[in-house]
Protein backbone atom coordinates (compact mmCIF):
# COMPACT_ATOMS: atom_id res chain seq x y z
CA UNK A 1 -17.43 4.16 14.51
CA UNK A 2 -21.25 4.55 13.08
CA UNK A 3 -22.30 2.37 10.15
CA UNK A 4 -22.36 5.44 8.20
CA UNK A 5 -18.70 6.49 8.76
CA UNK A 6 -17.73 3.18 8.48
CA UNK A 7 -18.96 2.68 5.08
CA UNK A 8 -17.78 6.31 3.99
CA UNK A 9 -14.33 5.51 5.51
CA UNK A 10 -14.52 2.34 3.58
CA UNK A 11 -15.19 3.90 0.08
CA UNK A 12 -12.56 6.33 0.54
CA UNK A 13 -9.85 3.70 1.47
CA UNK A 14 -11.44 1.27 -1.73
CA UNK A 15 -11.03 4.62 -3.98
CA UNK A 16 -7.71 5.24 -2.96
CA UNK A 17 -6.08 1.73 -3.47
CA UNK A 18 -8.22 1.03 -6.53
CA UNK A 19 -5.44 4.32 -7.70
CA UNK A 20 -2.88 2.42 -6.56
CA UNK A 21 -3.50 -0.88 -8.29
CA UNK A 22 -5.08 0.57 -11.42
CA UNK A 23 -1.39 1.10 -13.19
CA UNK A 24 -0.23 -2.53 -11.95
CA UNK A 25 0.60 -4.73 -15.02
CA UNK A 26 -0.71 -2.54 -17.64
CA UNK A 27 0.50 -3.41 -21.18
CA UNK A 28 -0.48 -0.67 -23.65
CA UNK A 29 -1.45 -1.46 -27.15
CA UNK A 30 2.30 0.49 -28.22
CA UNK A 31 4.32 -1.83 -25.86
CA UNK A 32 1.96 -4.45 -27.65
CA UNK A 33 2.77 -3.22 -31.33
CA UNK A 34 -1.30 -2.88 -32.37
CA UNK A 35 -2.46 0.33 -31.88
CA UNK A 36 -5.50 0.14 -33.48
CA UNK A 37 -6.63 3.22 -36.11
CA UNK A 38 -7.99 6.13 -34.01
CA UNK A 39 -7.24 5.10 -30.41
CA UNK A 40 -4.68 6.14 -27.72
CA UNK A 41 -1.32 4.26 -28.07
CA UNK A 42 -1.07 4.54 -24.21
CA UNK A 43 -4.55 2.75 -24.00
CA UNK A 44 -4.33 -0.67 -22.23
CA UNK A 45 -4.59 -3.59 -24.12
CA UNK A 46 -6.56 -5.68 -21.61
CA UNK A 47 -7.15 -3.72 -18.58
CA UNK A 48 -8.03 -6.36 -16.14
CA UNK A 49 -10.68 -4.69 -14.40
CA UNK A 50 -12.67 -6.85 -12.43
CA UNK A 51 -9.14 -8.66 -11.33
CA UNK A 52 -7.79 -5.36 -10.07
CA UNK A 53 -11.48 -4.67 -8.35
CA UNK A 54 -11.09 -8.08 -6.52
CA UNK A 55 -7.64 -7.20 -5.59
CA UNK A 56 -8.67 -3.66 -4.44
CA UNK A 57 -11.36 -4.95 -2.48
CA UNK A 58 -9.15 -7.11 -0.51
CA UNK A 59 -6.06 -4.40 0.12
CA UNK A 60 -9.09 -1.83 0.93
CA UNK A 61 -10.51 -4.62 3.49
CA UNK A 62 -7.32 -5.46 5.41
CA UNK A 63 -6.71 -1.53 5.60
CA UNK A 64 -9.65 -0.73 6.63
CA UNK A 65 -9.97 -3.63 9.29
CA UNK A 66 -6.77 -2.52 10.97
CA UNK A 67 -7.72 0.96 11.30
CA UNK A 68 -11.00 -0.26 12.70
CA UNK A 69 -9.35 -2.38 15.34
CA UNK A 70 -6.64 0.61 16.44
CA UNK A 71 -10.08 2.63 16.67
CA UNK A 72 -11.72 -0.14 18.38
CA UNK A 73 -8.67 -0.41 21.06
CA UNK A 74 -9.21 3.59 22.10
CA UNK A 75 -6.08 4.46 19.82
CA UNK A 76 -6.87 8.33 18.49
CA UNK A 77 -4.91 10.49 16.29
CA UNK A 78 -4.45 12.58 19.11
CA UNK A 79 -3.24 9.99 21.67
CA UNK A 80 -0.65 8.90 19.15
CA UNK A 81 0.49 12.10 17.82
CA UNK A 82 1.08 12.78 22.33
CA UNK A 83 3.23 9.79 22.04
CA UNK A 84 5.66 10.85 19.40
CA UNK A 85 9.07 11.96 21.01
CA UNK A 86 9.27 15.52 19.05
């Protein structure tokens, strides 16, 4: 895999899991009782960004480390797909 792909592959996979972390212990300012005048009462109270960026950057890394190895080891889409029994 090029350094370019890599890094592309990489942002995807980072992009995707940060979507799937994002919602992970959210409390909103209604489940909180302080909405505060004017705002969303789904908006998070403390959202716990650069927590969930850590976290995403680790999930994204281990993904994308495994698929790098499977490519690394000659294992292709189409070479697995040949392999299934149907």
């Amino acid at each position: 895999m090029r350094f370019g792909t890599g890094v592309a592959v990489y942002f995807l996979i980072w992009w995707t899991v940060l979507f799937c972390i994002l919602p992970i212990g959210v409390r909103t300012q209604s489940d909180e009782g302080s909405v505060v005048h004017g705002s969303e009462p789904g908006a998070p109270t403390r959202p716990m960004l650069r927590k969930k960026a850590i976290m995403t950057t680790l999930v994204a890394s281990v993904i994308f480390l495994a698929l790098w190895s499977l490519r690394a080891a000659g294992v292709t889409l189409e070479g697995f797909l040949r392999a299934m029994p149907f």
